[in-house]
C-alpha atoms as a PDB file:
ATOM      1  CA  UNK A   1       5.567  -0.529  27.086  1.00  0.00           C
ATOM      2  CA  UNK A   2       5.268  -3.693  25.034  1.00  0.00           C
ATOM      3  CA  UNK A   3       6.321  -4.309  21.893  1.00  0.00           C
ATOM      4  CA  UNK A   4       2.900  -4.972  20.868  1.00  0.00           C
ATOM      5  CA  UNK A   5       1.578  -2.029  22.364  1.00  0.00           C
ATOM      6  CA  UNK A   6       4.517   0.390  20.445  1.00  0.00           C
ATOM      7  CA  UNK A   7       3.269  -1.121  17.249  1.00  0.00           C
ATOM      8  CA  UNK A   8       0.042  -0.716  17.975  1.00  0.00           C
ATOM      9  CA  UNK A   9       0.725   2.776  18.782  1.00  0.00           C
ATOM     10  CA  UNK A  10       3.025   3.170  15.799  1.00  0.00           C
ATOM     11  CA  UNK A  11       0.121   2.274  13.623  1.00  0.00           C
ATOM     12  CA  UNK A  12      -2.208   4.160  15.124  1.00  0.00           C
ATOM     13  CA  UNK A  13      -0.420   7.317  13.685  1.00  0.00           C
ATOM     14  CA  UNK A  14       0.586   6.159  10.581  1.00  0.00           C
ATOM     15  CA  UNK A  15      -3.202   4.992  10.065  1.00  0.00           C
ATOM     16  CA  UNK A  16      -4.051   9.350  11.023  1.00  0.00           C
ATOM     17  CA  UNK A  17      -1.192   9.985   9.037  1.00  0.00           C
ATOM     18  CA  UNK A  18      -2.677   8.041   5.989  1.00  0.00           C
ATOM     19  CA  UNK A  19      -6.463   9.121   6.647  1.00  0.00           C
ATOM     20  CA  UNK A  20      -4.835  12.741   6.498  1.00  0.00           C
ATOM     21  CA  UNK A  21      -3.733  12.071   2.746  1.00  0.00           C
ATOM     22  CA  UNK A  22      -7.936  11.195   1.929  1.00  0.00           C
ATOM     23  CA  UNK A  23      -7.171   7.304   2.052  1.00  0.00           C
ATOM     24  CA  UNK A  24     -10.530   5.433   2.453  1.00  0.00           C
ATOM     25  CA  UNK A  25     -12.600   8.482   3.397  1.00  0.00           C
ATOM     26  CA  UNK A  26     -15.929   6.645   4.500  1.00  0.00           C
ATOM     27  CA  UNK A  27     -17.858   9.957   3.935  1.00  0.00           C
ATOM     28  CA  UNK A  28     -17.172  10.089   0.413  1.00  0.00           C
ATOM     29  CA  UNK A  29     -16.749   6.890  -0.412  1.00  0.00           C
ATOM     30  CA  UNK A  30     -13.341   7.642  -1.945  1.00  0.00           C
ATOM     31  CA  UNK A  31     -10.567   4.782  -1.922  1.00  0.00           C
ATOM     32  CA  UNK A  32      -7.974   7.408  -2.202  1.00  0.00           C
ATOM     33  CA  UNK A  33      -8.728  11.565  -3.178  1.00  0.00           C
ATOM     34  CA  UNK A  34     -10.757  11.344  -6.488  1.00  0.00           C
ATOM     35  CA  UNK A  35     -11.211   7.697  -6.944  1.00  0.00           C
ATOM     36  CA  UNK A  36     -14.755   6.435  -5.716  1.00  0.00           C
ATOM     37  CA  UNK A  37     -15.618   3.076  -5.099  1.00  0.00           C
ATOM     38  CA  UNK A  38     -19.349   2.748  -5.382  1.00  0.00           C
ATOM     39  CA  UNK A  39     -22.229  -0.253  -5.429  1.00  0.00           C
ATOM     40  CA  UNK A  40     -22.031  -2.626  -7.806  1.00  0.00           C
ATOM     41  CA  UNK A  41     -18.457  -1.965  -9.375  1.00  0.00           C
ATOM     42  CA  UNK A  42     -16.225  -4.756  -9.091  1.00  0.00           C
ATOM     43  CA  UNK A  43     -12.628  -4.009  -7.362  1.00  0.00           C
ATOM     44  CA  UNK A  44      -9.981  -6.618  -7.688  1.00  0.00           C
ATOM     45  CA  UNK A  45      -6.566  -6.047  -4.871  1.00  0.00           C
ATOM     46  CA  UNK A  46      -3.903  -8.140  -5.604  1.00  0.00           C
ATOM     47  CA  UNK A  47      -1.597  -9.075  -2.507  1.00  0.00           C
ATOM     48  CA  UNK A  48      -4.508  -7.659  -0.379  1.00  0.00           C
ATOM     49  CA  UNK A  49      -2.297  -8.888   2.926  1.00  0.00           C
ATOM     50  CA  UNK A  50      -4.724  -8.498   5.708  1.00  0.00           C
ATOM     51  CA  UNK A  51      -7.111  -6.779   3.452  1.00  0.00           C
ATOM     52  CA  UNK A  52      -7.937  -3.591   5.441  1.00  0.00           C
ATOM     53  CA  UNK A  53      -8.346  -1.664   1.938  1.00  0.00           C
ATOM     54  CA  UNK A  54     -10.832  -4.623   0.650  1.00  0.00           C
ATOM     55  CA  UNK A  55     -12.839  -4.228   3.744  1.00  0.00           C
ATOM     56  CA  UNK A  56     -13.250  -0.788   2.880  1.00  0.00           C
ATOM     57  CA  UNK A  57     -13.972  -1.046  -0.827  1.00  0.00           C
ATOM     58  CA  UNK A  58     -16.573  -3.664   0.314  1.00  0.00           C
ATOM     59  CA  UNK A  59     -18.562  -1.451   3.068  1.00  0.00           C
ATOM     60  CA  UNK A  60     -18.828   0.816  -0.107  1.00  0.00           C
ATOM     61  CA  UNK A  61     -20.754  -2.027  -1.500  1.00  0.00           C
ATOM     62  CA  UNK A  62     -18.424  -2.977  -4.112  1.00  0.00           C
ATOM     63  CA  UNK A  63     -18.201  -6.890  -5.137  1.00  0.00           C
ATOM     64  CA  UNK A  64     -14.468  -7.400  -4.057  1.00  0.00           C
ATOM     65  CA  UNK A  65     -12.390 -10.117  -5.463  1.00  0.00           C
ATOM     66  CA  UNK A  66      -8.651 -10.295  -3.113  1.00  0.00           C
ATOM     67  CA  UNK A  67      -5.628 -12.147  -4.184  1.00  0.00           C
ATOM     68  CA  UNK A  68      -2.697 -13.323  -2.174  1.00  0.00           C
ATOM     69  CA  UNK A  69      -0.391 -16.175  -1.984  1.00  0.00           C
ATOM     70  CA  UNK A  70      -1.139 -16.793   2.071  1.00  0.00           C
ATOM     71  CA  UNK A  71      -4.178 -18.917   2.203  1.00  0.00           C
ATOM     72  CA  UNK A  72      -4.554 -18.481   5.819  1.00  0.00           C
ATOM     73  CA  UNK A  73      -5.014 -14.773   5.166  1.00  0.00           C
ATOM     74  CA  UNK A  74      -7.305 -14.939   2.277  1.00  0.00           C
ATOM     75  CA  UNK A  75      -9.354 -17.278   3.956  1.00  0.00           C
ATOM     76  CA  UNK A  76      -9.632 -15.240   7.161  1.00  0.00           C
ATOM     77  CA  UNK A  77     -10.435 -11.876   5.022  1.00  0.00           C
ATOM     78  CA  UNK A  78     -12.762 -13.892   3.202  1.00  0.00           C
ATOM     79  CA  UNK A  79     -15.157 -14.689   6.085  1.00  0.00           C
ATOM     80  CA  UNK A  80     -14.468 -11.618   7.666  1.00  0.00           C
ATOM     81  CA  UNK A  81     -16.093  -9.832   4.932  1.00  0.00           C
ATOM     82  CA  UNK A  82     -18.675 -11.889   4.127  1.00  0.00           C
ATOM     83  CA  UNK A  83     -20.013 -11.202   7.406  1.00  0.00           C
ATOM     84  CA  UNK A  84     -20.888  -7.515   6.615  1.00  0.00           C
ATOM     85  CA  UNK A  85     -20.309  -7.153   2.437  1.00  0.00           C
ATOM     86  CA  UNK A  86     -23.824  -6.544   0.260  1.00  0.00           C
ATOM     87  CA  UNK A  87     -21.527  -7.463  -3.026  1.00  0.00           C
ATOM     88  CA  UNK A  88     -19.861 -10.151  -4.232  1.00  0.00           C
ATOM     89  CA  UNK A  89     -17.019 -11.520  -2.269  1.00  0.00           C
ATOM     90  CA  UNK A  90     -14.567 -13.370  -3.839  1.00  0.00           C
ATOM     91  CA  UNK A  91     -11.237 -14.505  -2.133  1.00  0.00           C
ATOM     92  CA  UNK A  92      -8.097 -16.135  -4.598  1.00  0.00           C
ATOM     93  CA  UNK A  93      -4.578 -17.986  -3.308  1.00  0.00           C
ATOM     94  CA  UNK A  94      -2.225 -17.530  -5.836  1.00  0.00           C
ATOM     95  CA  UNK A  95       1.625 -16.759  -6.843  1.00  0.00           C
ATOM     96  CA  UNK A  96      -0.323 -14.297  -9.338  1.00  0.00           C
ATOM     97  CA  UNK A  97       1.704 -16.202 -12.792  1.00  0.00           C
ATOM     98  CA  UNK A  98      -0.781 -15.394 -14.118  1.00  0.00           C
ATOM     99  CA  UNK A  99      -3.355 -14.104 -12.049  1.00  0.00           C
ATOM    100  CA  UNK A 100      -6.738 -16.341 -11.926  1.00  0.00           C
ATOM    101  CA  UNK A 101      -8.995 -13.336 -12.808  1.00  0.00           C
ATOM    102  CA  UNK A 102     -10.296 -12.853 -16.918  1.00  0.00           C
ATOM    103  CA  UNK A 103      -9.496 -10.577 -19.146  1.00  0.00           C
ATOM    104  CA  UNK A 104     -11.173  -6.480 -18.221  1.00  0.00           C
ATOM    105  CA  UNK A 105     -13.158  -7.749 -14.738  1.00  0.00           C
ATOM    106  CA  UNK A 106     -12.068  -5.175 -12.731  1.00  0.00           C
ATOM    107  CA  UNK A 107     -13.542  -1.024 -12.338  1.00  0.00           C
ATOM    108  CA  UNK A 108     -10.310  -0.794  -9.968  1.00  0.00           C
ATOM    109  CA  UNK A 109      -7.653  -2.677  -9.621  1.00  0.00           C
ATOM    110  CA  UNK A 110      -5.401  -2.090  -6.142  1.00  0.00           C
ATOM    111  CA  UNK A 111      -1.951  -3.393  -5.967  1.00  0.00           C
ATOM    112  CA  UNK A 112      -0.133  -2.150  -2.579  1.00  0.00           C
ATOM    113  CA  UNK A 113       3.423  -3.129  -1.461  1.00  0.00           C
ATOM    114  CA  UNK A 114       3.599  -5.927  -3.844  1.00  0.00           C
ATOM    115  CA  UNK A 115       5.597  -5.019  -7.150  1.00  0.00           C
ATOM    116  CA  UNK A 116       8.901  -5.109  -5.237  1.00  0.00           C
ATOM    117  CA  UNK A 117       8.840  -8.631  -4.048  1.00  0.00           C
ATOM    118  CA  UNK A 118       8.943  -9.784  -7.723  1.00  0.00           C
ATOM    119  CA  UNK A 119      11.585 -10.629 -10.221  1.00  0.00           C
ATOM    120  CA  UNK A 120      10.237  -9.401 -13.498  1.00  0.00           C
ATOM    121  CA  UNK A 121       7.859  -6.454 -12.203  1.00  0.00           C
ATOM    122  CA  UNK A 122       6.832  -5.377 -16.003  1.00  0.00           C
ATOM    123  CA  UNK A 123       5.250  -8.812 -16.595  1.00  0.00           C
ATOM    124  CA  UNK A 124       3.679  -8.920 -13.208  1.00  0.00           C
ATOM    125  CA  UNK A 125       2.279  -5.665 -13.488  1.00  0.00           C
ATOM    126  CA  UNK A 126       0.959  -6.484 -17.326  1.00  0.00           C
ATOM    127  CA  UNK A 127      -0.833  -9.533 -15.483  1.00  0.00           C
ATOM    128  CA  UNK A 128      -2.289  -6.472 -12.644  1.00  0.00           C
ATOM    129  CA  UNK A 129      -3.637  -4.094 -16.050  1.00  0.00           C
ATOM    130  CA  UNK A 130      -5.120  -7.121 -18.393  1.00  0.00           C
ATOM    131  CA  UNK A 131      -7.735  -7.796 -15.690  1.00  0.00           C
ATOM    132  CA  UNK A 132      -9.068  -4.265 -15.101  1.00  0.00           C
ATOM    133  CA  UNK A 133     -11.263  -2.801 -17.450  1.00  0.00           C
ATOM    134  CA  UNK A 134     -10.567  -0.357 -20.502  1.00  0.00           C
ATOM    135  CA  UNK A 135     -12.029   2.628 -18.349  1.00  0.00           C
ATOM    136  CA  UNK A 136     -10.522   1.061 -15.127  1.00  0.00           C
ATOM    137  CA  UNK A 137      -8.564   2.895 -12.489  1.00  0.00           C
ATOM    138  CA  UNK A 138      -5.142   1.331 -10.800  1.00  0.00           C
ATOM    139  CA  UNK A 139      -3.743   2.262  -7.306  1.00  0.00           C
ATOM    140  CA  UNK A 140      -0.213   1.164  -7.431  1.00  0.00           C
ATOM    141  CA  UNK A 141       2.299   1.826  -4.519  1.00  0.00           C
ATOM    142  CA  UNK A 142       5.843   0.901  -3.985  1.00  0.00           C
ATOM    143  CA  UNK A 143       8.352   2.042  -1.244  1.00  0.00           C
ATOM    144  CA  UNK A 144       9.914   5.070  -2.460  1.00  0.00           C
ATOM    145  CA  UNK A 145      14.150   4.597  -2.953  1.00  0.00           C
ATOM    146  CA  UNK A 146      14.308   7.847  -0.741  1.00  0.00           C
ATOM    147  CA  UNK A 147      12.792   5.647   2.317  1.00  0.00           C
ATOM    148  CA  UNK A 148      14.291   2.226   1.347  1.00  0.00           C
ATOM    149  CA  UNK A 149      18.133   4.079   0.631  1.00  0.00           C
ATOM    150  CA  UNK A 150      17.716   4.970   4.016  1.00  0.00           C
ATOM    151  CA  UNK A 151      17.632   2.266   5.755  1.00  0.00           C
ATOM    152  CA  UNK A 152      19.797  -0.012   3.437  1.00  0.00           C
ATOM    153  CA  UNK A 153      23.218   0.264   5.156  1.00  0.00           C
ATOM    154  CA  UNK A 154      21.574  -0.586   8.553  1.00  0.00           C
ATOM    155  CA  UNK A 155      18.524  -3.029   7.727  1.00  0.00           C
ATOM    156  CA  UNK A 156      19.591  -6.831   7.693  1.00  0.00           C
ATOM    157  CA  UNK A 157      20.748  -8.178   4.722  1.00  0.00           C
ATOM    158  CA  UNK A 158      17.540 -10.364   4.468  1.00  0.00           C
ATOM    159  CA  UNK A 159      15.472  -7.195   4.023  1.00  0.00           C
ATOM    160  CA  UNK A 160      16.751  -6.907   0.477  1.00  0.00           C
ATOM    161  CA  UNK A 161      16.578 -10.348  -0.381  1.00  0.00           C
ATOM    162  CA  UNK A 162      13.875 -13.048  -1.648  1.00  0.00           C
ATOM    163  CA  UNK A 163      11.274 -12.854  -0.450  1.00  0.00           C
ATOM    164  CA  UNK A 164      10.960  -9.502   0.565  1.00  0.00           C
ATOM    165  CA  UNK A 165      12.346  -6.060  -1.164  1.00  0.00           C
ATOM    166  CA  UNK A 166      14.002  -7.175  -4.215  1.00  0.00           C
ATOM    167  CA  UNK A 167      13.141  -3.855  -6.256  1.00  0.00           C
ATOM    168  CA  UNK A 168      13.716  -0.453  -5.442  1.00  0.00           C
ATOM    169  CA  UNK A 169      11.659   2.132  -7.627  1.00  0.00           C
ATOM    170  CA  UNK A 170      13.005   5.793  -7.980  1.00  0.00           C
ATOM    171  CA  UNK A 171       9.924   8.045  -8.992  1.00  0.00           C
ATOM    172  CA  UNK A 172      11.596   7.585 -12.527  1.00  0.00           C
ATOM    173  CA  UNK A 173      11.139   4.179 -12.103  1.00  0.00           C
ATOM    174  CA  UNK A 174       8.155   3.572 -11.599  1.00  0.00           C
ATOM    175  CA  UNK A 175       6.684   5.656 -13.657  1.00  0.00           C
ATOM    176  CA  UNK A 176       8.650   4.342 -16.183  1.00  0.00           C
ATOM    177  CA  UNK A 177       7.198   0.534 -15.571  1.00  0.00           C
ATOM    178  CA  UNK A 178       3.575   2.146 -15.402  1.00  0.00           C
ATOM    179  CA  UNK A 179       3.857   3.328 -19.292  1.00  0.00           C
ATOM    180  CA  UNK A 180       5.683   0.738 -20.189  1.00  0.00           C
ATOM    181  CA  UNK A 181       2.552  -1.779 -19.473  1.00  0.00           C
ATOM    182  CA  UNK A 182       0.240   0.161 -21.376  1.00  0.00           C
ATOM    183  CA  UNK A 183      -1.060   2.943 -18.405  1.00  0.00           C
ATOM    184  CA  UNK A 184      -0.993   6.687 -18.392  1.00  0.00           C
ATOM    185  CA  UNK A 185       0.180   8.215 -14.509  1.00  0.00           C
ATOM    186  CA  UNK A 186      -2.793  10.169 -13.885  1.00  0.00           C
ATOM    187  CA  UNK A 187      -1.303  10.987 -10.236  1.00  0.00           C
ATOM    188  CA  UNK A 188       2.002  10.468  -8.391  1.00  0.00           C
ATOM    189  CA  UNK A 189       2.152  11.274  -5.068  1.00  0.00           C
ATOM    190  CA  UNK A 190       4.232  10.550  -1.831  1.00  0.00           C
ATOM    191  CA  UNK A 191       3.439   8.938   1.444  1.00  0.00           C
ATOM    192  CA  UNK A 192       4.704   7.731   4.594  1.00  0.00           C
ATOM    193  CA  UNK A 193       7.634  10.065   5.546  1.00  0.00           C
ATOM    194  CA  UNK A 194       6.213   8.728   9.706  1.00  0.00           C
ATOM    195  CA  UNK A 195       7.405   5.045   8.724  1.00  0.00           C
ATOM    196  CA  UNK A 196      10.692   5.934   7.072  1.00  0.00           C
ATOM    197  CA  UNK A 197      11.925   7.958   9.546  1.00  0.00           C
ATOM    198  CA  UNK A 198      10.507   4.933  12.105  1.00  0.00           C
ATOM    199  CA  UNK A 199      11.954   2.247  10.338  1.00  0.00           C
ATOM    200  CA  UNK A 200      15.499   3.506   9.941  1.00  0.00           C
ATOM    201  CA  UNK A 201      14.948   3.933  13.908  1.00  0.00           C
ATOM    202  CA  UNK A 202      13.521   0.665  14.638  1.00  0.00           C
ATOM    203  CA  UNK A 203      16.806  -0.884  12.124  1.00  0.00           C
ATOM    204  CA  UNK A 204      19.426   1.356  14.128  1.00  0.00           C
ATOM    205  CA  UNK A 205      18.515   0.665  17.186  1.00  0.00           C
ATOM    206  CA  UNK A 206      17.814  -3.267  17.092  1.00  0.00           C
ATOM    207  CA  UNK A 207      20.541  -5.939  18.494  1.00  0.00           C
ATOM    208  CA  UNK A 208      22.449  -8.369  16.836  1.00  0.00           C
ATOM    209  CA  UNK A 209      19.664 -11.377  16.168  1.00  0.00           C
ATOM    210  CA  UNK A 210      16.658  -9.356  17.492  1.00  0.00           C
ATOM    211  CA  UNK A 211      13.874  -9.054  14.929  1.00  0.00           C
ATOM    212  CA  UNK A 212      12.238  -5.342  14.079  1.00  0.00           C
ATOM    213  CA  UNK A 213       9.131  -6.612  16.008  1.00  0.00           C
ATOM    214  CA  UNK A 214      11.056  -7.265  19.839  1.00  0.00           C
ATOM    215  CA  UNK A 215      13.392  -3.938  19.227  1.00  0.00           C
ATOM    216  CA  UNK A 216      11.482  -1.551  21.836  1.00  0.00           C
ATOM    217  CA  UNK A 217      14.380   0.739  21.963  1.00  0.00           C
ATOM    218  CA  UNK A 218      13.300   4.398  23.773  1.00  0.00           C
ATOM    219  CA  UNK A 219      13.852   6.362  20.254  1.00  0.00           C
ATOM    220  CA  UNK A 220      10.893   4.662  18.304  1.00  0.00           C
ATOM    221  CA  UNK A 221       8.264   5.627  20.651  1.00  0.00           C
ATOM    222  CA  UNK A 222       9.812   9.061  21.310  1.00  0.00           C
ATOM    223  CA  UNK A 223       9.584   9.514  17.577  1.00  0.00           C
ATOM    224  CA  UNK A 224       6.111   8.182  17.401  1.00  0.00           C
ATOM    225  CA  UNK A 225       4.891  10.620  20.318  1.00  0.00           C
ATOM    226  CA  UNK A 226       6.431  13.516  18.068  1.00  0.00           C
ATOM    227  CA  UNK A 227       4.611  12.727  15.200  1.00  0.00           C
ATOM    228  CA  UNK A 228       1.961  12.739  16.771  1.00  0.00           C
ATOM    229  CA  UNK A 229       2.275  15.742  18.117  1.00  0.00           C
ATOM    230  CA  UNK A 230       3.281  17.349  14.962  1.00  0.00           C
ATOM    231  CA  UNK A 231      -0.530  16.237  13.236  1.00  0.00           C
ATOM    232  CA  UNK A 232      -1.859  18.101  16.264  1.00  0.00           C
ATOM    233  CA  UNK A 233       0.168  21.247  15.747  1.00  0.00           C
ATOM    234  CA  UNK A 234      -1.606  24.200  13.802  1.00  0.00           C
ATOM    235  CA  UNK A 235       1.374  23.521  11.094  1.00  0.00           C
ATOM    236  CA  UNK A 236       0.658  19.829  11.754  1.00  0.00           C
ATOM    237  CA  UNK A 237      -0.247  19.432   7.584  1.00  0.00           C
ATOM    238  CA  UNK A 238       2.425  21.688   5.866  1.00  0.00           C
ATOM    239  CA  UNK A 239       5.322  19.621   7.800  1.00  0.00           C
ATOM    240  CA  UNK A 240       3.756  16.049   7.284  1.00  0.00           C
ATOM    241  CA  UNK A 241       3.335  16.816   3.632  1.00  0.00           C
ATOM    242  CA  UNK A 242       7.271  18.400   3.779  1.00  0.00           C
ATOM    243  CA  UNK A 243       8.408  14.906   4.975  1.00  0.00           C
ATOM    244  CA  UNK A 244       6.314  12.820   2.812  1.00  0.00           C
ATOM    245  CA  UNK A 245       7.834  14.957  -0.035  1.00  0.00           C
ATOM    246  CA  UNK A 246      11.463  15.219   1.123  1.00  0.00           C
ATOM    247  CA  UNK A 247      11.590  11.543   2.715  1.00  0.00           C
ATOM    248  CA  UNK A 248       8.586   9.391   1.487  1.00  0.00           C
ATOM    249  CA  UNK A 249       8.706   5.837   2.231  1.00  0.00           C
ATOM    250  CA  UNK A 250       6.213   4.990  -0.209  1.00  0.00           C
ATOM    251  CA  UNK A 251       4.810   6.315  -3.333  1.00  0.00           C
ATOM    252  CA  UNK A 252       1.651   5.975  -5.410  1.00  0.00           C
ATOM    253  CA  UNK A 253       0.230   5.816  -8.981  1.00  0.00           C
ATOM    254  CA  UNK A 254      -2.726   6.498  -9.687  1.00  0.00           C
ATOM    255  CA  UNK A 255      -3.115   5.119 -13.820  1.00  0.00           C
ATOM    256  CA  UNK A 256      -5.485   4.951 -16.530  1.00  0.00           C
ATOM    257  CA  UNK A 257      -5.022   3.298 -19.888  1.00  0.00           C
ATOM    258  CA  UNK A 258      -3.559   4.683 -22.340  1.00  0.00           C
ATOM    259  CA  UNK A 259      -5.876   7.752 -24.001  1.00  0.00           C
ATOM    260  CA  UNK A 260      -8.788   7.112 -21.280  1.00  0.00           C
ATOM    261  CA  UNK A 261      -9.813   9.898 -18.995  1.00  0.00           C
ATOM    262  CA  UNK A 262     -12.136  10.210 -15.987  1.00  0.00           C
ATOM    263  CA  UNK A 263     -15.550  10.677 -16.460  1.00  0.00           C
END
């Protein structure tokens, strides 16, 4: 098996994995459990990456505005979308200091993976909560320290440097930076316990000088047909939610402002 063709496989799971925990449920038209992204409401993801939760937001018929620094991958997204989207489709490259977007534009405001590449999150996530709405909804994940403690003894240095994980959140954490910016946690949940247990697998096993994305080492694809194996079981939800509560490798906030409440 190919490298390509373990991550593909790798993903494939941890995409059931995450579809399991209500993520962009095309039935409902929920963006996660309880948050609905519907026509006409403007969503704003900043560091959208390769955008997979814009496209969804705009198949829902939202007018989607996506910011990263990569211009390559804004671009792409951009015309991607604008193929299919009925809204508005709006695609930013920028460092986010500040972030090109005015005051209270946003209904919901995604921000996935990125508060941990920065050096001052508090300001960077006061940029992410001036441009949503006062009735707005954020999505904010992080890795979890559970899944990034795990791996930091064996991960290359480099992992833990600029530009990638410069932050690690506790659950304290982070929900300390959320109300310090203004937001109430309306939700806090746990995610991912598949990738951490991958990743410290994929680290372990990988040779001196070869990158995460050549390691095809036996134990990452044995641990990937297990997983998968375990959704299938009768049991298969009670032990992914046990290991996405014991071992998470990410977490997520789900925030209001301060004193607003869903409607």
């Amino acid at each position: 098996m190919s490298s390509s063709d373990i991550k593909s496989s790798a993903i494939d799971v941890g995409l059931r994995d995450r579809t399991m925990s209500g993520w962009c449920n095309d039935k409902t038209g929920e963006f996660v459990p309880g948050v609905f992204v519907k026509p006409g409401m403007n969503v704003v993801d900043i560091g959208c990456g390769d955008g997979g939760y814009v496209n969804f937001c705009a198949k829902m018929g939202a007018n989607v505005t996506f910011v990263d620094m990569q211009e390559n991958k804004v671009r792409a997204l951009e015309e991607r979308v604008k193929g299919f989207a009925t809204g508005e489709v709006r695609g930013i490259v920028s460092e986010c200091n500040p972030i090109p977007i005015p005051d209270g534009h946003a209904d919901l405001v995604i921000s996935t993976e990125v508060l941990e590449h920065v050096r001052r999150p508090q300001d960077f996530l006061s940029e992410i909560v001036r441009v949503g709405r006062e009735d707005a909804t954020w999505v904010l994940t992080v890795p979890d320290a559970r899944g990034e403690n795990l791996v930091k003894d064996i991960a290359h240095s480099a992992y833990f440097e600029e530009p990638n994980h410069i932050q690690i959140f506790s659950s304290d954490d982070f929900e300390a930076l959320v109300r310090s910016c203004g937001l109430d946690v309306v939700r806090h949940e746990y995610l991912a316990g598949f990738w951490a247990i991958f990743y410290l697998l994929k680290w372990a096993t990988s040779q001196p000088g070869e990158t995460l994305t050549e390691n095809v080492h036996p134990a990452t694809i044995l641990w990937t047909q297990t997983w998968q194996e375990v959704l299938n079981h009768p049991n298969g939800e009670k032990m992914r939610m046990a290991l996405n509560n014991a071992l998470p490798r990410c977490q997520m906030i789900i925030a209001r402002r301060n004193g607003a409440h869903p409607g």
